[in-house]
N, C-alpha and C. Protein backbone atom coordinates (compact mmCIF):
# COMPACT_ATOMS: atom_id res chain seq x y z
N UNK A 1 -15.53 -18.06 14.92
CA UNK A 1 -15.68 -16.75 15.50
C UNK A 1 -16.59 -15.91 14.62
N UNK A 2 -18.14 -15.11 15.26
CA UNK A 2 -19.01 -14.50 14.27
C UNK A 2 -18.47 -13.41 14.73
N UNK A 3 -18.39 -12.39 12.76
CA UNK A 3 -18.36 -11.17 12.71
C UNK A 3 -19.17 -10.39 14.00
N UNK A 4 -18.92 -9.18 14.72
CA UNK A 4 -19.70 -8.63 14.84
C UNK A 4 -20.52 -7.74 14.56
N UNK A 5 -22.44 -8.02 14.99
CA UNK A 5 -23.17 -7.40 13.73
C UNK A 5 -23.52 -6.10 14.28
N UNK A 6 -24.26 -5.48 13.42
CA UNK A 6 -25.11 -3.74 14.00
C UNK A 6 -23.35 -3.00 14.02
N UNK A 7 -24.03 -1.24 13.83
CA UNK A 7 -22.66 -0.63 14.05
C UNK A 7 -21.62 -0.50 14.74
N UNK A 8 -21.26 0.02 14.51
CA UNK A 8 -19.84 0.06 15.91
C UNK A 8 -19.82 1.31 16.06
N UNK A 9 -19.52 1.94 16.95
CA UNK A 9 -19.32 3.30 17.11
C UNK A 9 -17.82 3.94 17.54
N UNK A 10 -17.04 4.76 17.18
CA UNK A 10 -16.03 5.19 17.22
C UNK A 10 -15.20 5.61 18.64
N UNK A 11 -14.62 5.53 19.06
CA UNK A 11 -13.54 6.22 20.22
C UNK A 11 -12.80 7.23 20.30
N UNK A 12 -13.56 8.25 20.67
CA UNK A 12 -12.79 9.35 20.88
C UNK A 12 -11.45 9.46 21.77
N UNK A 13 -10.86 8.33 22.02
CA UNK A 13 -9.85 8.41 22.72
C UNK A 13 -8.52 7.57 21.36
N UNK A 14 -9.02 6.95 20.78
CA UNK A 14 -8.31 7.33 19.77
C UNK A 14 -8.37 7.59 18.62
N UNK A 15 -8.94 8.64 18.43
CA UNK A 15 -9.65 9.74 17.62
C UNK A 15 -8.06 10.64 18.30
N UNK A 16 -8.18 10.83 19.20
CA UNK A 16 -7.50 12.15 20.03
C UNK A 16 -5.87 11.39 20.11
N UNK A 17 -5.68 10.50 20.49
CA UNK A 17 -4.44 10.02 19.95
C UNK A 17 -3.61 9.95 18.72
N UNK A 18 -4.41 9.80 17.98
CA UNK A 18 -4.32 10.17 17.11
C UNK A 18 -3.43 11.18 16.15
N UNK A 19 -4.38 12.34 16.77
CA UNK A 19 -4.27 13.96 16.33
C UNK A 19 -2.92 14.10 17.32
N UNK A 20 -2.71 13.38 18.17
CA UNK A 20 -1.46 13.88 19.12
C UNK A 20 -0.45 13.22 18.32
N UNK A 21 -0.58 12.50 17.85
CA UNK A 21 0.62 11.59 17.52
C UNK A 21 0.80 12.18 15.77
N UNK A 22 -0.28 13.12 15.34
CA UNK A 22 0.29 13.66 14.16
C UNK A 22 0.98 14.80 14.67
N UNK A 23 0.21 15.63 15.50
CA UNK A 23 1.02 17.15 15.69
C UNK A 23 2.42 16.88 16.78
N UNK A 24 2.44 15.70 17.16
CA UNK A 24 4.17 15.75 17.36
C UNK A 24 4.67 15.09 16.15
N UNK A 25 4.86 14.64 15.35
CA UNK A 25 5.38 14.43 14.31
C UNK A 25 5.87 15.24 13.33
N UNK A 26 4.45 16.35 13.41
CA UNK A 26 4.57 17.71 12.49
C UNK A 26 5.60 18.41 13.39
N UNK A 27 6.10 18.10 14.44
CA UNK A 27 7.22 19.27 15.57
C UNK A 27 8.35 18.01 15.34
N UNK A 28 8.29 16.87 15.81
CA UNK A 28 9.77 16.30 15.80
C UNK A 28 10.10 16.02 14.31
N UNK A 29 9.67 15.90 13.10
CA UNK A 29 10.29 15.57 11.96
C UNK A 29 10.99 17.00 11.72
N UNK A 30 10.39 18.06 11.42
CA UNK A 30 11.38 19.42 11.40
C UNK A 30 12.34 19.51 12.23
N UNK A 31 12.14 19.26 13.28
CA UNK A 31 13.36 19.35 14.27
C UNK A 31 14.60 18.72 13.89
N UNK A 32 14.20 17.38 13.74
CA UNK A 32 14.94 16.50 13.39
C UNK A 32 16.25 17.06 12.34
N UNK A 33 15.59 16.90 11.06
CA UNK A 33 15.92 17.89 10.11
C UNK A 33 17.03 19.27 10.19
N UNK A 34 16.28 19.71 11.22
CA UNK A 34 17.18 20.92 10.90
C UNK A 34 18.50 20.31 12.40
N UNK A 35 18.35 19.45 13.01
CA UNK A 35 19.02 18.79 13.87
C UNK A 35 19.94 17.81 13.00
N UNK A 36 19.71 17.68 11.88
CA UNK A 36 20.49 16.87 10.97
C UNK A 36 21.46 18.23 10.48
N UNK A 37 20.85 18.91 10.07
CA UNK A 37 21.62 20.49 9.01
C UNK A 37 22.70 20.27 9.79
N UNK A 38 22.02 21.16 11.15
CA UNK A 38 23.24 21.59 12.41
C UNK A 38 24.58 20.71 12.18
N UNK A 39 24.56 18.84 12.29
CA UNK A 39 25.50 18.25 12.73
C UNK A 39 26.21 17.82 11.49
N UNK A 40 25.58 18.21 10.17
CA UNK A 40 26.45 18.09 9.59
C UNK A 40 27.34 19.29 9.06
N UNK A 41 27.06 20.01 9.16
CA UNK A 41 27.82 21.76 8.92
C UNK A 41 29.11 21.75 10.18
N UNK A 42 28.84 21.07 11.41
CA UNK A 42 29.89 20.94 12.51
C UNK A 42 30.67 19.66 12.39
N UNK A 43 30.36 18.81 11.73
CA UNK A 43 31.18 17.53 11.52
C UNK A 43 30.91 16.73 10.98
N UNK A 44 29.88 16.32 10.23
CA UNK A 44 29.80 15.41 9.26
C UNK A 44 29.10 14.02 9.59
N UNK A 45 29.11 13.07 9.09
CA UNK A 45 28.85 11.56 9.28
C UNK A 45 29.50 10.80 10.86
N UNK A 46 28.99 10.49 11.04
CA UNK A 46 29.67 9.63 12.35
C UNK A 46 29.83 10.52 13.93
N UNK A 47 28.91 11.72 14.06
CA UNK A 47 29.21 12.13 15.13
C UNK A 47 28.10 11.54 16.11
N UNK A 48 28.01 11.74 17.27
CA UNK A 48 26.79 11.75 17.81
C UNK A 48 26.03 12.45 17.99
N UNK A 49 25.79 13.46 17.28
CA UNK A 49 24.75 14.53 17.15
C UNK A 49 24.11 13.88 15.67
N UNK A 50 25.03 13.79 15.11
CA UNK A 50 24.50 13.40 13.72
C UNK A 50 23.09 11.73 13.86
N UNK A 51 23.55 11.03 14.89
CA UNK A 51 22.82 9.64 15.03
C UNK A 51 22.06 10.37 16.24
N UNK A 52 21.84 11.00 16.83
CA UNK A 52 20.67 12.00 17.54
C UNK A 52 19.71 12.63 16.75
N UNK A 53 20.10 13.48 15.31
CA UNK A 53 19.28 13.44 14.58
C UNK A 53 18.60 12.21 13.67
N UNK A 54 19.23 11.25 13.95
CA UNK A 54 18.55 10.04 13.00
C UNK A 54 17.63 9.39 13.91
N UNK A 55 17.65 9.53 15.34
CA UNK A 55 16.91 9.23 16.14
C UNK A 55 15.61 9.66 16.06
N UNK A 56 15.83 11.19 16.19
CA UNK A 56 14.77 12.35 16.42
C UNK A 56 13.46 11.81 15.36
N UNK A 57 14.27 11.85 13.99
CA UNK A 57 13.74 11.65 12.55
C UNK A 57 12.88 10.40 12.47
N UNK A 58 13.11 9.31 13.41
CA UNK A 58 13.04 7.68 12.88
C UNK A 58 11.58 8.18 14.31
N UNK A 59 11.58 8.43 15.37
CA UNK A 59 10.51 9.01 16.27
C UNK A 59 9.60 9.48 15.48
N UNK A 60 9.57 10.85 15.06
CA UNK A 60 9.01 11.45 14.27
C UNK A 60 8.16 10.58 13.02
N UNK A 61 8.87 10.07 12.41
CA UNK A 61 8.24 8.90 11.32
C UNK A 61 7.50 7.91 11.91
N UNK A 62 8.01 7.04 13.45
CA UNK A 62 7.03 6.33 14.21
C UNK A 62 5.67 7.29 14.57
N UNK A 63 5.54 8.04 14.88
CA UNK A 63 4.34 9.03 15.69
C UNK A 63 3.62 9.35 14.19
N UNK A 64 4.27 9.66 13.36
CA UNK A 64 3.36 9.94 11.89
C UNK A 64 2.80 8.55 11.54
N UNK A 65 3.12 7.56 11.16
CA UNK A 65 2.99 5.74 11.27
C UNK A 65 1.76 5.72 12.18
N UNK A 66 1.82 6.08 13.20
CA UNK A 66 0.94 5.70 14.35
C UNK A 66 -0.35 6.31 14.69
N UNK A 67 0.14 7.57 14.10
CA UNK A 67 -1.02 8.82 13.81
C UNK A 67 -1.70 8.32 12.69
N UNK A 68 -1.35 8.15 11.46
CA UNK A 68 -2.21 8.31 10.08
C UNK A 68 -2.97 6.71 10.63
N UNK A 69 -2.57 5.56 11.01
CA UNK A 69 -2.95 4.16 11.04
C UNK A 69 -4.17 4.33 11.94
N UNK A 70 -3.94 5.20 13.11
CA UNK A 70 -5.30 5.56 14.31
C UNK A 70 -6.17 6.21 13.23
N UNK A 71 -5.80 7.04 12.82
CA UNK A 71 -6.66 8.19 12.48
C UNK A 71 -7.37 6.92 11.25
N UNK A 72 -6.87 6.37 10.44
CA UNK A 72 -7.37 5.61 9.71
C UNK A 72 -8.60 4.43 9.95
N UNK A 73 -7.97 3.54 11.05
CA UNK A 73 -8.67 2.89 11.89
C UNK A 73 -10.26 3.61 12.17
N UNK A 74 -10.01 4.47 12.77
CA UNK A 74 -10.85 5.22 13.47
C UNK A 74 -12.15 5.74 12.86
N UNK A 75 -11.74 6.65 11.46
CA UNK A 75 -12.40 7.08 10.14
C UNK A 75 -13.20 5.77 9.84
N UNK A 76 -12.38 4.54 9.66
CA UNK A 76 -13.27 3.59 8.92
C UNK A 76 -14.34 2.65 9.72
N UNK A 77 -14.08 2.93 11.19
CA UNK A 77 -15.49 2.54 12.15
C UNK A 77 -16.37 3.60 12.03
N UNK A 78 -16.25 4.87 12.13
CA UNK A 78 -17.05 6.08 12.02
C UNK A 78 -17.90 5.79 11.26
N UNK A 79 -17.70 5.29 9.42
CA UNK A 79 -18.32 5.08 8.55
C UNK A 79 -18.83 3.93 8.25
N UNK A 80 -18.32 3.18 8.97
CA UNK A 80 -19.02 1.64 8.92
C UNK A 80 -18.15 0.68 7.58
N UNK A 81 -16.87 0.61 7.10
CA UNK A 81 -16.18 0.77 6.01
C UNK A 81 -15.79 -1.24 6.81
N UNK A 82 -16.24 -1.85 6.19
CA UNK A 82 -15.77 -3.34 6.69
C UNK A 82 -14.83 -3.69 5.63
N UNK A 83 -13.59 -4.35 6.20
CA UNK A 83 -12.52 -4.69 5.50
C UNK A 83 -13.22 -6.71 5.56
């Protein structure tokens, strides 16, 4: 299988995915968080609010994961950066 040669040029479609999948991350990881505070001040370990916030949180960390890896991807066709 030959490399392919001459540049490549970038995708603004996930370029823009990207940026979506950071700025919900930047909204569900706080949430999360303070969705963790809440359930433990009302009951502690083992409720189901409490594993709703571990949900929220583990989302949040996927969409940040998914965001920085696009956005990464993306940056290093822009520049021509061959791994």
């Amino acid at each position: 299988m030959a490399k392919a040669s001459g540049p490549q040029r970038g995708s603004p479609t996930r370029y823009i995915v990207a940026m979506v999948a950071l700025l919900g991350a930047m909204v569900t990881l706080p949430a999360g968080f303070i969705q963790m505070i809440v359930a433990l001040q009302r009951g502690g370990y083992g409720t189901t609010s409490n594993t709703l916030a571990f949900v929220t949180m583990a989302f949040g960390g996927a969409l940040l994961g998914v965001g920085i890896a696009l956005l990464i991807w993306e940056i290093s066709i822009r520049n021509n950066i061959r791994h």
